[in-house]
Protein backbone atom coordinates (compact mmCIF):
# COMPACT_ATOMS: atom_id res chain seq x y z
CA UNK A 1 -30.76 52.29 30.21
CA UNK A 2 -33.50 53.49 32.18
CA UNK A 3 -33.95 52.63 35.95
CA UNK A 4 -36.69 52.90 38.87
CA UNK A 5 -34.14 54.91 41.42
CA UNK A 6 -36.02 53.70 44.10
CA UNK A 7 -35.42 50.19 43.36
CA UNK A 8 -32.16 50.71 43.06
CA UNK A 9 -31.45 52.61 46.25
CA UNK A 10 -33.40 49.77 48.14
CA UNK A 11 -30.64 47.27 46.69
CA UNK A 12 -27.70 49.37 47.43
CA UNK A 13 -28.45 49.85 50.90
CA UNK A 14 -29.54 45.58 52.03
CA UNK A 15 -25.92 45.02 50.38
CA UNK A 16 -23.49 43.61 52.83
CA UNK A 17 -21.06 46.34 52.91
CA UNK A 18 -17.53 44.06 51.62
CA UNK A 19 -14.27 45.76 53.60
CA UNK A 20 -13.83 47.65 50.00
CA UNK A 21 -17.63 48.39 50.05
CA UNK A 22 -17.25 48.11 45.88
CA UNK A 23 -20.87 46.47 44.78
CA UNK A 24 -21.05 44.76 41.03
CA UNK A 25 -23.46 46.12 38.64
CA UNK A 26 -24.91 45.15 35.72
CA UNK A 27 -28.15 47.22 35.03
CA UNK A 28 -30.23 43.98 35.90
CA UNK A 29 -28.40 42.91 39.04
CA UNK A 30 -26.48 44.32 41.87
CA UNK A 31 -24.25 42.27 43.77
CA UNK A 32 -21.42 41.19 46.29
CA UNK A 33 -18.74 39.41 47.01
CA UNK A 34 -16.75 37.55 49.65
CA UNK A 35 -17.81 35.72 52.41
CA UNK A 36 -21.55 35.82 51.44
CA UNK A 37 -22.47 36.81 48.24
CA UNK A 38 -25.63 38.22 48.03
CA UNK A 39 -27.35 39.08 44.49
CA UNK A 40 -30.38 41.64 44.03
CA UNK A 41 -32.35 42.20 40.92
CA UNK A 42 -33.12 45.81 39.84
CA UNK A 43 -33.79 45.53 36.03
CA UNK A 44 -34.72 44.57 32.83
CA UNK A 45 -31.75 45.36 30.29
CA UNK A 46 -28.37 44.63 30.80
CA UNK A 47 -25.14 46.65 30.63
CA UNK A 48 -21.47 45.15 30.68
CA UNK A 49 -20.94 44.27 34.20
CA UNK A 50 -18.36 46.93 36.14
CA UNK A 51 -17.70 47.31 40.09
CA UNK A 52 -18.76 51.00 41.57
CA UNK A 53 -18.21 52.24 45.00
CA UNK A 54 -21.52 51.30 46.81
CA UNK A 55 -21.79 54.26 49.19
CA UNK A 56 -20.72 56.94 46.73
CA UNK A 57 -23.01 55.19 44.12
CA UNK A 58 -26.13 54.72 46.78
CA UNK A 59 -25.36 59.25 47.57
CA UNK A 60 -25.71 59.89 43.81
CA UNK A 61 -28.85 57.95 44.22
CA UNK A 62 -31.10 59.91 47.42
CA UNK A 63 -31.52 62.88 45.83
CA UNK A 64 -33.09 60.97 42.60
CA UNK A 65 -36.87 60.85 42.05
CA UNK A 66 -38.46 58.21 39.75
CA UNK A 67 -36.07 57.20 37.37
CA UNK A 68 -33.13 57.59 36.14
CA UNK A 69 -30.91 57.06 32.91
CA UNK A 70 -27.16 55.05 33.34
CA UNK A 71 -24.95 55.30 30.62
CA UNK A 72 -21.78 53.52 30.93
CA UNK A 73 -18.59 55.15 28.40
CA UNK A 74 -14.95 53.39 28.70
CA UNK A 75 -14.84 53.19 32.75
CA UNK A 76 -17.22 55.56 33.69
CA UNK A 77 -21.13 54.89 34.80
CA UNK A 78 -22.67 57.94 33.87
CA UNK A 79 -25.95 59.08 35.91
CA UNK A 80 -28.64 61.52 34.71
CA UNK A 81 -31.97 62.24 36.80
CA UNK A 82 -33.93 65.44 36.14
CA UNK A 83 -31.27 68.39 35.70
CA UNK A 84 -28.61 66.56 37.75
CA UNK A 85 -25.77 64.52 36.22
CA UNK A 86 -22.72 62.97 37.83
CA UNK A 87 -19.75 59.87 36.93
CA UNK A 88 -18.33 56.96 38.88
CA UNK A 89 -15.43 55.41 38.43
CA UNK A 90 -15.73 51.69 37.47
CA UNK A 91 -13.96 48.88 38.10
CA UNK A 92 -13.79 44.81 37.30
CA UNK A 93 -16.38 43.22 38.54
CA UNK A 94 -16.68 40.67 41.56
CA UNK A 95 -16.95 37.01 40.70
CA UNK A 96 -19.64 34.14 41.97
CA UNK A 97 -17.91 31.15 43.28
CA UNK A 98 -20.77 30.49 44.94
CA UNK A 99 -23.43 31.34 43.44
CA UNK A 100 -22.62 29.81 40.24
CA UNK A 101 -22.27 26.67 42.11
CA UNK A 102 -26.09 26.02 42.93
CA UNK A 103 -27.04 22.62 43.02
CA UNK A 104 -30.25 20.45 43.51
CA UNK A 105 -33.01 22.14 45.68
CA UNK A 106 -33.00 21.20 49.44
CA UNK A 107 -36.40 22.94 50.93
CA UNK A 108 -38.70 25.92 49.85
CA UNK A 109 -40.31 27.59 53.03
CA UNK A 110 -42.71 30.93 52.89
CA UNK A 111 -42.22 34.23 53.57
CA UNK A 112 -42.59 33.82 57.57
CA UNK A 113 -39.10 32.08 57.49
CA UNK A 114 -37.34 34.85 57.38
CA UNK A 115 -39.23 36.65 60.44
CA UNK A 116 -38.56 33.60 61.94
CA UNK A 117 -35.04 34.16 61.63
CA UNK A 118 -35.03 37.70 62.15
CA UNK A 119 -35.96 36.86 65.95
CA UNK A 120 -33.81 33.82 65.81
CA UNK A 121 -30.25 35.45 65.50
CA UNK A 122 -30.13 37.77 68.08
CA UNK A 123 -30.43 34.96 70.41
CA UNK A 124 -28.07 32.57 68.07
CA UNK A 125 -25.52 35.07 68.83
CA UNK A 126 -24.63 35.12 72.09
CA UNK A 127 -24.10 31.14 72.01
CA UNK A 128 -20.28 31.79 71.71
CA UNK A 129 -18.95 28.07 71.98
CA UNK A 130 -19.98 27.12 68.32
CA UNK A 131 -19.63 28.64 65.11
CA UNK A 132 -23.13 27.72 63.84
CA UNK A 133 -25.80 30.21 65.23
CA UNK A 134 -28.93 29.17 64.11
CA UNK A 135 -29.92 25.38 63.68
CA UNK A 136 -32.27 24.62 60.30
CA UNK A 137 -33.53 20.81 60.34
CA UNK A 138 -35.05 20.02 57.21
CA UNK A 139 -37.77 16.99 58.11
CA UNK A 140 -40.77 15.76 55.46
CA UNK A 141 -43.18 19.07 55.50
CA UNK A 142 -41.35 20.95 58.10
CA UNK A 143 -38.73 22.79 58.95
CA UNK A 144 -37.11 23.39 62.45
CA UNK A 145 -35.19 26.61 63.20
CA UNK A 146 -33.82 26.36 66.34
CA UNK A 147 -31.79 28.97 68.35
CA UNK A 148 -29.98 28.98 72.16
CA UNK A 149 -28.07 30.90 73.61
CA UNK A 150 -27.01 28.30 76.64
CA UNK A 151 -29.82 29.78 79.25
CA UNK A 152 -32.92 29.44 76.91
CA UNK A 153 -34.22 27.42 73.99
CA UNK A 154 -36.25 28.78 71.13
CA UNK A 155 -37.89 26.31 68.25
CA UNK A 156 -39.65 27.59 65.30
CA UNK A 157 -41.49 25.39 63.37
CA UNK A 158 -42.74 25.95 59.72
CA UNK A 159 -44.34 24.48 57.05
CA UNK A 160 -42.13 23.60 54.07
CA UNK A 161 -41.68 21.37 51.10
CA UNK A 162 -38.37 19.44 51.50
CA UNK A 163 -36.45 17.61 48.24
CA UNK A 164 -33.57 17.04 50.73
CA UNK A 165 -33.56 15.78 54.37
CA UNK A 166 -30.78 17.98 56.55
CA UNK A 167 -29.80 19.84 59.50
CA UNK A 168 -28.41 23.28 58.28
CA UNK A 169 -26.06 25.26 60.52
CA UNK A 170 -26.09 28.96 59.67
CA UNK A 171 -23.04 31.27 60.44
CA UNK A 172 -23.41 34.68 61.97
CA UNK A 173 -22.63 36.06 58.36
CA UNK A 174 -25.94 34.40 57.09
CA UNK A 175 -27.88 37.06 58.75
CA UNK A 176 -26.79 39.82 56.83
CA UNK A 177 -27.29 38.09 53.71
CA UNK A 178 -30.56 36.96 54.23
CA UNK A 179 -31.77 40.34 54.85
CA UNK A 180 -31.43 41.09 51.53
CA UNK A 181 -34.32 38.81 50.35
CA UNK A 182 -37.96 39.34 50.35
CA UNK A 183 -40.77 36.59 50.50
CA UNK A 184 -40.98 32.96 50.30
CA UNK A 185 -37.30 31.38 49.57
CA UNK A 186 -35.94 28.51 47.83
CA UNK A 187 -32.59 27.18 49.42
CA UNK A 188 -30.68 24.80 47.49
CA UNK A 189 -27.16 23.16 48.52
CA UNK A 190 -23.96 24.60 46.55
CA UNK A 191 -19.99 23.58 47.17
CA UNK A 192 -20.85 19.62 47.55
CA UNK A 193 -23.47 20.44 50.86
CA UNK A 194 -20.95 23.41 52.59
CA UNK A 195 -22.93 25.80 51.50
CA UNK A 196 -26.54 27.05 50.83
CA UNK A 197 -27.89 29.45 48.17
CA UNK A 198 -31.43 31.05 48.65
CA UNK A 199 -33.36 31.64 45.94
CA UNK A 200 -36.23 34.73 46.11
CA UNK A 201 -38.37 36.38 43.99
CA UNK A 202 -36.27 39.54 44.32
CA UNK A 203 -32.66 38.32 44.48
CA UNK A 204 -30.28 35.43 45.60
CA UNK A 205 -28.07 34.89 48.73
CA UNK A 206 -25.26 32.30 48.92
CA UNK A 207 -23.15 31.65 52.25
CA UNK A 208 -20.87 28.80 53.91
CA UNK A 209 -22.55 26.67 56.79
CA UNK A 210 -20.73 26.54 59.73
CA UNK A 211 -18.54 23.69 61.01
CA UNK A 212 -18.07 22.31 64.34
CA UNK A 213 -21.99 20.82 65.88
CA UNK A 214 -24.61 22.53 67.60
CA UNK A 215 -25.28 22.14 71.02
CA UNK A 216 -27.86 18.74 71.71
CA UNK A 217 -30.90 20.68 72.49
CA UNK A 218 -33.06 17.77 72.82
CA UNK A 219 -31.40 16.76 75.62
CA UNK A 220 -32.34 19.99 77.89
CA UNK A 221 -36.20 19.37 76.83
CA UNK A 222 -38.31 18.19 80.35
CA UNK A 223 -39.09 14.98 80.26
CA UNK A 224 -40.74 14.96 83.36
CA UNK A 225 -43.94 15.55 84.12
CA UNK A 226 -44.86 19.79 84.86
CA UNK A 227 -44.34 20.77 88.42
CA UNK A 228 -46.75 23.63 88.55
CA UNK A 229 -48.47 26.04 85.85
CA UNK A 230 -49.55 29.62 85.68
CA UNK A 231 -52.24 30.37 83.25
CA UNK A 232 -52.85 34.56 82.27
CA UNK A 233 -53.95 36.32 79.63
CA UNK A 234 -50.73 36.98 77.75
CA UNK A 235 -51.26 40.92 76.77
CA UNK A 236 -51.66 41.59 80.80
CA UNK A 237 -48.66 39.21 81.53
CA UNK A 238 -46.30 41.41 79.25
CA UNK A 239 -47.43 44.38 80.30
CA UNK A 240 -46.83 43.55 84.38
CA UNK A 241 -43.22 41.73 83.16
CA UNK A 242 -42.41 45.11 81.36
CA UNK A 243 -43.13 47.48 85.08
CA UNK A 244 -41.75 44.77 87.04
CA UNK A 245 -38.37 45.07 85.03
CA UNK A 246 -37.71 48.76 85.74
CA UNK A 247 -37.22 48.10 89.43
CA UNK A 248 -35.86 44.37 89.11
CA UNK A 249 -32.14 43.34 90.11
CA UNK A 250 -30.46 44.79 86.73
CA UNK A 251 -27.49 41.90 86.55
CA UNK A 252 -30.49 39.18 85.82
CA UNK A 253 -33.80 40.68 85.58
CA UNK A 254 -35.36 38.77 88.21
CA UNK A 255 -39.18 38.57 88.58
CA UNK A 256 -40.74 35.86 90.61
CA UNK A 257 -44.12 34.64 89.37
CA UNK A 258 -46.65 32.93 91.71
CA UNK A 259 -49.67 31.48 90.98
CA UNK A 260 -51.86 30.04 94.29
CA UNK A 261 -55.41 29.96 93.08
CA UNK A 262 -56.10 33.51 94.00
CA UNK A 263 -54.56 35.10 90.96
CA UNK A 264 -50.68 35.34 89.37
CA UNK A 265 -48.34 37.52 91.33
CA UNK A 266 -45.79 39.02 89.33
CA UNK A 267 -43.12 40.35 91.67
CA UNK A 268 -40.00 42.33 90.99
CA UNK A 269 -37.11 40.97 92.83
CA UNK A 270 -33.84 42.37 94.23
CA UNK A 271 -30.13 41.36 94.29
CA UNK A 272 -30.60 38.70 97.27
CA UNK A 273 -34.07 38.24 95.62
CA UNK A 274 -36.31 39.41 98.11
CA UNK A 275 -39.50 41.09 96.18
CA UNK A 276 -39.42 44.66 95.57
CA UNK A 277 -42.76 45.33 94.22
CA UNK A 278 -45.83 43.31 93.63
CA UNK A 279 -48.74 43.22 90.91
CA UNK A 280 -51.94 40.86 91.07
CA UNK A 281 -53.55 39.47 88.00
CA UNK A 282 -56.50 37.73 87.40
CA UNK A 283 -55.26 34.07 86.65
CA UNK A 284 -55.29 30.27 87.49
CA UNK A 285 -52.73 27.44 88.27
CA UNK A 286 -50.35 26.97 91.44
CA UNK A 287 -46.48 26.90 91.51
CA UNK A 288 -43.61 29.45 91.78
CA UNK A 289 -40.57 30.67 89.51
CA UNK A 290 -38.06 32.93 89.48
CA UNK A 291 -36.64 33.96 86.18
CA UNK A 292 -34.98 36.29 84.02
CA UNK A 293 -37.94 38.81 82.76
CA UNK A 294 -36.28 39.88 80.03
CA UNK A 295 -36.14 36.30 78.38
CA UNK A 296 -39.67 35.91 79.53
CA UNK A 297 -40.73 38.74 77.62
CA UNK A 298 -38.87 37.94 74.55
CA UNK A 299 -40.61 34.28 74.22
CA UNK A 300 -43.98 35.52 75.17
CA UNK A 301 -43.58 38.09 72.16
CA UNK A 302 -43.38 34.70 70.37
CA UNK A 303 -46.62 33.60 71.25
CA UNK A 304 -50.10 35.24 69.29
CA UNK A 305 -52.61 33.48 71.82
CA UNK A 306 -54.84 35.54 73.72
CA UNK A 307 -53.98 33.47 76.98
CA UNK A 308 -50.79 31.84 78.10
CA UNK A 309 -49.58 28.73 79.58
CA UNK A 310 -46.48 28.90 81.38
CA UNK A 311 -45.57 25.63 82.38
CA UNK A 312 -42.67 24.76 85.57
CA UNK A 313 -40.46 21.85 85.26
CA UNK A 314 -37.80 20.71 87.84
CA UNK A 315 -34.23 20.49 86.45
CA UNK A 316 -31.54 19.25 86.97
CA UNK A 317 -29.75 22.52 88.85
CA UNK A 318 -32.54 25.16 88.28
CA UNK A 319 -36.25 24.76 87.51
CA UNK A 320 -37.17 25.20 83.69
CA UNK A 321 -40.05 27.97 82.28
CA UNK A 322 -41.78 26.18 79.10
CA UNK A 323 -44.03 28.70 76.96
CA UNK A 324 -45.45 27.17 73.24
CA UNK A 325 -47.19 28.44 70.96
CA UNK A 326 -48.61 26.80 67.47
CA UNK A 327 -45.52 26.53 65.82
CA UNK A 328 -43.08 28.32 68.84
CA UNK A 329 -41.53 26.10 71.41
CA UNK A 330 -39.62 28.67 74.09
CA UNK A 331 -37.35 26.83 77.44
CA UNK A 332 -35.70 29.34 79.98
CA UNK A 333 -33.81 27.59 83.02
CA UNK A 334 -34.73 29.59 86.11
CA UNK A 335 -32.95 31.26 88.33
CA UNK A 336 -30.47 30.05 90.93
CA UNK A 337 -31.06 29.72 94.75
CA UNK A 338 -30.17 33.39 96.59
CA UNK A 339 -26.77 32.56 97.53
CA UNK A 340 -26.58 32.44 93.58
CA UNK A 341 -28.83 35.60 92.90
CA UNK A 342 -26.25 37.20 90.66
CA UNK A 343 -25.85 34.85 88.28
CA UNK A 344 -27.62 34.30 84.96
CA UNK A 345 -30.71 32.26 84.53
């Protein structure tokens, strides 16, 4: 059997290394085992399927230029590319509890779901009270990813066709799997709704939901009316965050925005939050905040509009920071008063 090296490295290495790191191969598909199981296509023909050492296997592999001929003898893959040859050991192969499981479609989303999610778990994982990271509602022509880690709120909202109504919460596990898969993605149910299997173009990805809720966003959404707003062109708003955040308090990242209808003040603020430098830019609106930069900057990164409206809500301790976006919905709670000033926001 002849195979596009290449190809095959690319599988080897999005493999979620198992504690073993053994992979399953059967010329046409590479796969895993365990708590995910995550399945990659890399071929045409089909050999009998053996286990192989993924790292050992994926070495063999780097030094391999366009293709390269697997023969497999008794328990030994043999590998031949140019002048070079070499053997693995084999071993059984891994079962698929799960992914021979699949059942009935649940929703089929496009290929910016999984950039979506990309910039969803990092956040997911610092929530440390619940197993599920990352919230997926499943609502006629939409889905809903949502992500918190206690201090600040992300929603996602994409386009989808849905065969099945339901709120999907992914495990920190799901992450790794998913990065396997390029491209839109069907996601069916599997193990009677516990689990869901994602179907791509290039490969498959099966892993356990989580148990035990999701905290009630909806709840911390305002519901009152704005108390202020600061509206500035978003590029110049990221870029005066970014030098404010060198000099800012380093246990919260404080900046203070201020917007009095002479422009938007973007100050850098110190421990007791007293400003520590200052930058003017052009800008409307009136109102105050002081917030954690860094989370500022990560949901502005959200946003793809050329100008920015950052809206100021009271709440019910600290003030709330509401950025959105066509399709991005992003909530930070402020920071506290100074007798607070070390705390998070």
């Amino acid at each position: 059997m002849v195979l596009e090296a290449a190809r095959l490295r690319e599988a080897l290495k999005r493999m979620v290394p198992q504690p073993t790191d053994y992979v399953s191969f059967d010329g046409a598909r590479v796969w895993t085992s365990g708590v995910v199981e995550v399945e990659a296509r890399v071929g045409e023909e089909r050999l009998p399927p053996v286990a192989l050492p993924r790292r050992f296997f994926l070495d063999l592999l780097e030094a391999a230029e366009g293709e390269v001929r697997l023969t497999l003898e008794e328990q030994r893959l043999r590998l031949e590319a140019g002048g070079f040859q070499a053997e693995l050991l084999t071993a059984d192969p891994f079962p698929q509890p799960l992914l021979e499981q699949v059942e009935d479609p649940a929703f089929r989303v496009g290929e910016g779901f999984l950039e979506v999610l990309k910039n969803a778990f990092p956040l997911g994982k610092r929530l440390t009270s619940h197993q599920g990271k990352v919230l997926v509602e499943a609502e006629e022509g939409k889905v809903r990813v949502v992500a918190t880690d206690g201090y600040r709120l992300h929603l996602h909202t994409l386009e989808a066709e849905v065969f099945q109504e339901g709120a999907y919460l992914l495990p920190v596990q799901a992450e790794g799997a998913l990065r396997a898969l390029e491209g839109a993605l069907t996601f069916h149910r599997a193990w009677g709704g516990k689990a869901l299997v994602a179907v791509a173009e290039n490969g498959r990805a099966g892993f356990p939901l989580a148990e035990g809720g999701f905290p009630s966003y909806r709840n911390a959404l305002p519901s009152a009316p704005p108390l202020g707003e600061v509206r500035v062109e978003r590029k110049a708003l990221l870029q005066a965050l970014k030098r404010a955040l060198a000099v800012a308090y380093p246990e919260n990242h404080s900046v203070r925005l201020r917007a009095d209808g002479e422009g938007v003040r973007v100050e850098a603020m110190g421990e007791s939050l007293l400003p520590l430098s200052e930058e003017v830019l052009t800008g409307k609106g009136q109102g105050e905040v002081v917030v954690n930069g860094r989370y500022l900057v990560d949901a502005l990164e959200e946003v793809r509009k050329e100008e920015v409206r950052v809206l100021l809500y009271p709440g019910p301790g600290v003030p709330l920071v509401e950025v959105r976006d066509e399709g991005f919905y992003g909530l930070i709670a402020g920071l506290r008063p100074p007798k607070d000033a070390g705390g998070e926001g």
